[in-house]
Protein backbone atom coordinates (compact mmCIF):
# COMPACT_ATOMS: atom_id res chain seq x y z
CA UNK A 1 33.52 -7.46 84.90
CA UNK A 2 30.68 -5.00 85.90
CA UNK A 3 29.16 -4.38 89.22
CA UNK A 4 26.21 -2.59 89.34
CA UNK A 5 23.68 -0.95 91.63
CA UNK A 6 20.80 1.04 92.55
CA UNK A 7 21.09 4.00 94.77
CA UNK A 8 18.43 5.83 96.48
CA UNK A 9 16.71 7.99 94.13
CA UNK A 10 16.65 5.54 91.15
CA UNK A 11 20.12 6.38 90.44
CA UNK A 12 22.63 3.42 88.61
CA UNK A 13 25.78 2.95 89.84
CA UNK A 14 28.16 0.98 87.63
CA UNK A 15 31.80 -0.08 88.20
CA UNK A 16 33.91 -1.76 85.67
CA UNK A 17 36.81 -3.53 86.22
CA UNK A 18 39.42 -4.28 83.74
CA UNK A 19 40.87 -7.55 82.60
CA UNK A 20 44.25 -7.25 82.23
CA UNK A 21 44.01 -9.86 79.82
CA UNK A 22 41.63 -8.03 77.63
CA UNK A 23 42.96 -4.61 77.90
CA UNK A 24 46.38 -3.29 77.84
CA UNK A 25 47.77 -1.89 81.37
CA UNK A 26 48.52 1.67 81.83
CA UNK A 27 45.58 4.91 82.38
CA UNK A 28 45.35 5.81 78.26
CA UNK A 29 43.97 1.96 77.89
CA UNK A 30 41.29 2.55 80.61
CA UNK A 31 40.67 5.55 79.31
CA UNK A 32 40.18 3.93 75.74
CA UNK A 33 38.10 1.15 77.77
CA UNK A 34 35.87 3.45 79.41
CA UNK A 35 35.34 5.96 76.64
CA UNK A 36 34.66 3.28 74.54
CA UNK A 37 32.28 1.79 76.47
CA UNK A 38 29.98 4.70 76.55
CA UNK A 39 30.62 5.69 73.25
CA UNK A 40 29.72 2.42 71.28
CA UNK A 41 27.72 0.50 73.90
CA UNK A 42 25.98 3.37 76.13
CA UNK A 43 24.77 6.05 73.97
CA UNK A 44 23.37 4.03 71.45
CA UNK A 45 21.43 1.95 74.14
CA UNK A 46 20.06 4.90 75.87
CA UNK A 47 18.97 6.08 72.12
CA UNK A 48 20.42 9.41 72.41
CA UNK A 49 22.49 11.36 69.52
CA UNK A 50 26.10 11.69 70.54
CA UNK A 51 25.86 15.84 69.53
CA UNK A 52 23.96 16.11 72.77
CA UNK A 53 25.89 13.83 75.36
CA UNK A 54 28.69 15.41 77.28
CA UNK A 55 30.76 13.26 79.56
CA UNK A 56 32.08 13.97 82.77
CA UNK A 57 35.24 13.52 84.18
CA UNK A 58 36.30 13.83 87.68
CA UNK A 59 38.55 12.24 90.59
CA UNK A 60 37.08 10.74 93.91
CA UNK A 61 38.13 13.58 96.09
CA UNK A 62 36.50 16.63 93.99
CA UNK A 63 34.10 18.56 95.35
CA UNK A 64 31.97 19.92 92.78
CA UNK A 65 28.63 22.10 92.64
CA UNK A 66 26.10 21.76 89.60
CA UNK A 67 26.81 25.51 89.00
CA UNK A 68 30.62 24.42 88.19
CA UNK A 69 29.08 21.83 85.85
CA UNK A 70 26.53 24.17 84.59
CA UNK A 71 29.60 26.84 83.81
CA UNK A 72 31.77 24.22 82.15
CA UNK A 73 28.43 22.82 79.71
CA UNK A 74 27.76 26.27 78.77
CA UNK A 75 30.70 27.06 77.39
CA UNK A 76 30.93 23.91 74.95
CA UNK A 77 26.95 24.44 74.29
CA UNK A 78 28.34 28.68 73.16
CA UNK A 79 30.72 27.07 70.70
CA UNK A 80 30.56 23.42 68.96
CA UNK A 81 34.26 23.33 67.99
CA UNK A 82 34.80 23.23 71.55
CA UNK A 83 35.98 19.74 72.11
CA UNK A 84 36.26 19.55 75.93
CA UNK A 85 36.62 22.43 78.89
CA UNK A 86 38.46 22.21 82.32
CA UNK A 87 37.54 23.43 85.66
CA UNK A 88 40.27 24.96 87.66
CA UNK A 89 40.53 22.67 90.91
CA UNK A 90 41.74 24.09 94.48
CA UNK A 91 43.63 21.60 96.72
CA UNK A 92 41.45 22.26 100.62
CA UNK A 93 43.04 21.24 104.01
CA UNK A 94 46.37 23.36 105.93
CA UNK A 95 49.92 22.20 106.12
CA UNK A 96 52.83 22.06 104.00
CA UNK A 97 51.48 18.96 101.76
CA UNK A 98 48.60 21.39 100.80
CA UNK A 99 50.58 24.63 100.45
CA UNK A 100 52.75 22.59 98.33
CA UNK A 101 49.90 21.37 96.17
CA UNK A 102 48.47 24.57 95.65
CA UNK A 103 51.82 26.05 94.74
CA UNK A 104 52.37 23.08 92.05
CA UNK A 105 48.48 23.41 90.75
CA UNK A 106 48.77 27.04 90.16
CA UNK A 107 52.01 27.25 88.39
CA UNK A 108 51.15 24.60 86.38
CA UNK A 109 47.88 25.92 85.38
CA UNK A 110 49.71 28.78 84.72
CA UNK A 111 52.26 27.52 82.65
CA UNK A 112 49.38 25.31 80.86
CA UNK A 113 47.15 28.22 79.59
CA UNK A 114 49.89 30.13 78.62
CA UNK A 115 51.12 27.30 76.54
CA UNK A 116 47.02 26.42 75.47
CA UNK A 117 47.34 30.22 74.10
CA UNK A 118 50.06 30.17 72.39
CA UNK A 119 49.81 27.36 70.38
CA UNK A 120 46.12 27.90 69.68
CA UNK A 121 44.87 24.69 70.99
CA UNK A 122 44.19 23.02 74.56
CA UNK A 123 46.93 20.36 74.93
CA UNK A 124 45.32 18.68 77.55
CA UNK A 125 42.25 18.27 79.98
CA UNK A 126 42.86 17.10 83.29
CA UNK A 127 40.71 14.33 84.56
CA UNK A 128 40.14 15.93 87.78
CA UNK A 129 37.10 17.38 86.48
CA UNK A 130 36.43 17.91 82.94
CA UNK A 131 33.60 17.93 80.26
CA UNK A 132 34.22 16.23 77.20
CA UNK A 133 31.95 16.53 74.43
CA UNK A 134 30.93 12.96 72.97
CA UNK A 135 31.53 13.46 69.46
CA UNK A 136 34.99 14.83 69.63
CA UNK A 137 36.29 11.89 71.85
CA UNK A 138 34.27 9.76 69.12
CA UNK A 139 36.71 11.84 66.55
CA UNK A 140 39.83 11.10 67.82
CA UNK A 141 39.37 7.74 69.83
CA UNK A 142 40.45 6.01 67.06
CA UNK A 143 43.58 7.43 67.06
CA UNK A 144 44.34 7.86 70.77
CA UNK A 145 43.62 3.63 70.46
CA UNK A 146 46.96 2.81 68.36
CA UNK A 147 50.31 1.72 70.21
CA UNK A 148 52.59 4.23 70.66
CA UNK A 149 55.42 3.11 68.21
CA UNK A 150 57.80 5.95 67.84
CA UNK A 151 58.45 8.68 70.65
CA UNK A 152 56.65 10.84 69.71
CA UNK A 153 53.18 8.84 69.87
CA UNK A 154 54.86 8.06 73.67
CA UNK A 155 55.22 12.08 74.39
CA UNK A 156 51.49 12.90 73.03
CA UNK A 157 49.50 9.65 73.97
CA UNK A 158 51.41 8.48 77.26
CA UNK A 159 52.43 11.23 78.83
């Protein structure tokens, strides 16, 4: 089902909702249902090439300037076997619940780039607020859309 509406400005808003009976439960089907959405459906009706459409990525509560977008395009514009870049996200408030947040974001953003380094690759983007390049999702949708039958296709699609 699809809601949609007009915002001030001329702006759509869409929201889809997902049919459990259609799609498979869990976030890497809505993923697949969203990115295949705009991959097969919205790109080609807007009659744009999918080398120049980036998608963005980002949860309800991140706050987000177009310089931060314009920093994360630039770098996948410098190089096209750039797949998809991350911003670096900074829990805001006081309290323990916050201090604790930033202490879990930075080590594992840590941990993460070290890993990303070492292994030559980026293992993962976070949703949070990311830019994802239209034709690599395009390259490996296919796969990321088969069941996870063994455990490894559980530790490197589900996880």
């Amino acid at each position: 089902m699809e809601l949609r509406w007009r915002l001030p400005g001329a702006m759509h808003f869409h929201i889809h909702l997902k049919d459990n009976q259609k799609v498979k439960n869990k976030k890497r089907w809505s993923q697949v249902m969203y990115m295949s959405y705009v991959l097969d459906f919205k790109i080609k009706q807007m009659g744009v090439l999918e080398e120049d459409t980036y998608i963005l990525t980002t949860d309800a509560d991140v706050r987000f300037d177009a310089d931060s977008v314009e920093a994360l395009l630039d770098r996948l514009i410098r190089d096209p076997n750039v797949g998809a870049v991350c911003g670096r996200t900074h829990p805001l408030g006081h309290g323990p619940l916050v201090w604790y947040q930033m202490f879990d974001y930075a080590i594992g953003h840590w941990f993460q780039k070290v890993a990303n380094h070492v292994l030559g690759s980026v293992l993962c983007c976070p949703g949070c607020f990311s830019v994802y390049r239209a034709k690599a999702l395009r390259d490996v949708l296919g796969l990321y859309s088969t069941t996870a039958d063994h455990a490894v296709d559980f530790l490197t699609k589900d996880m």
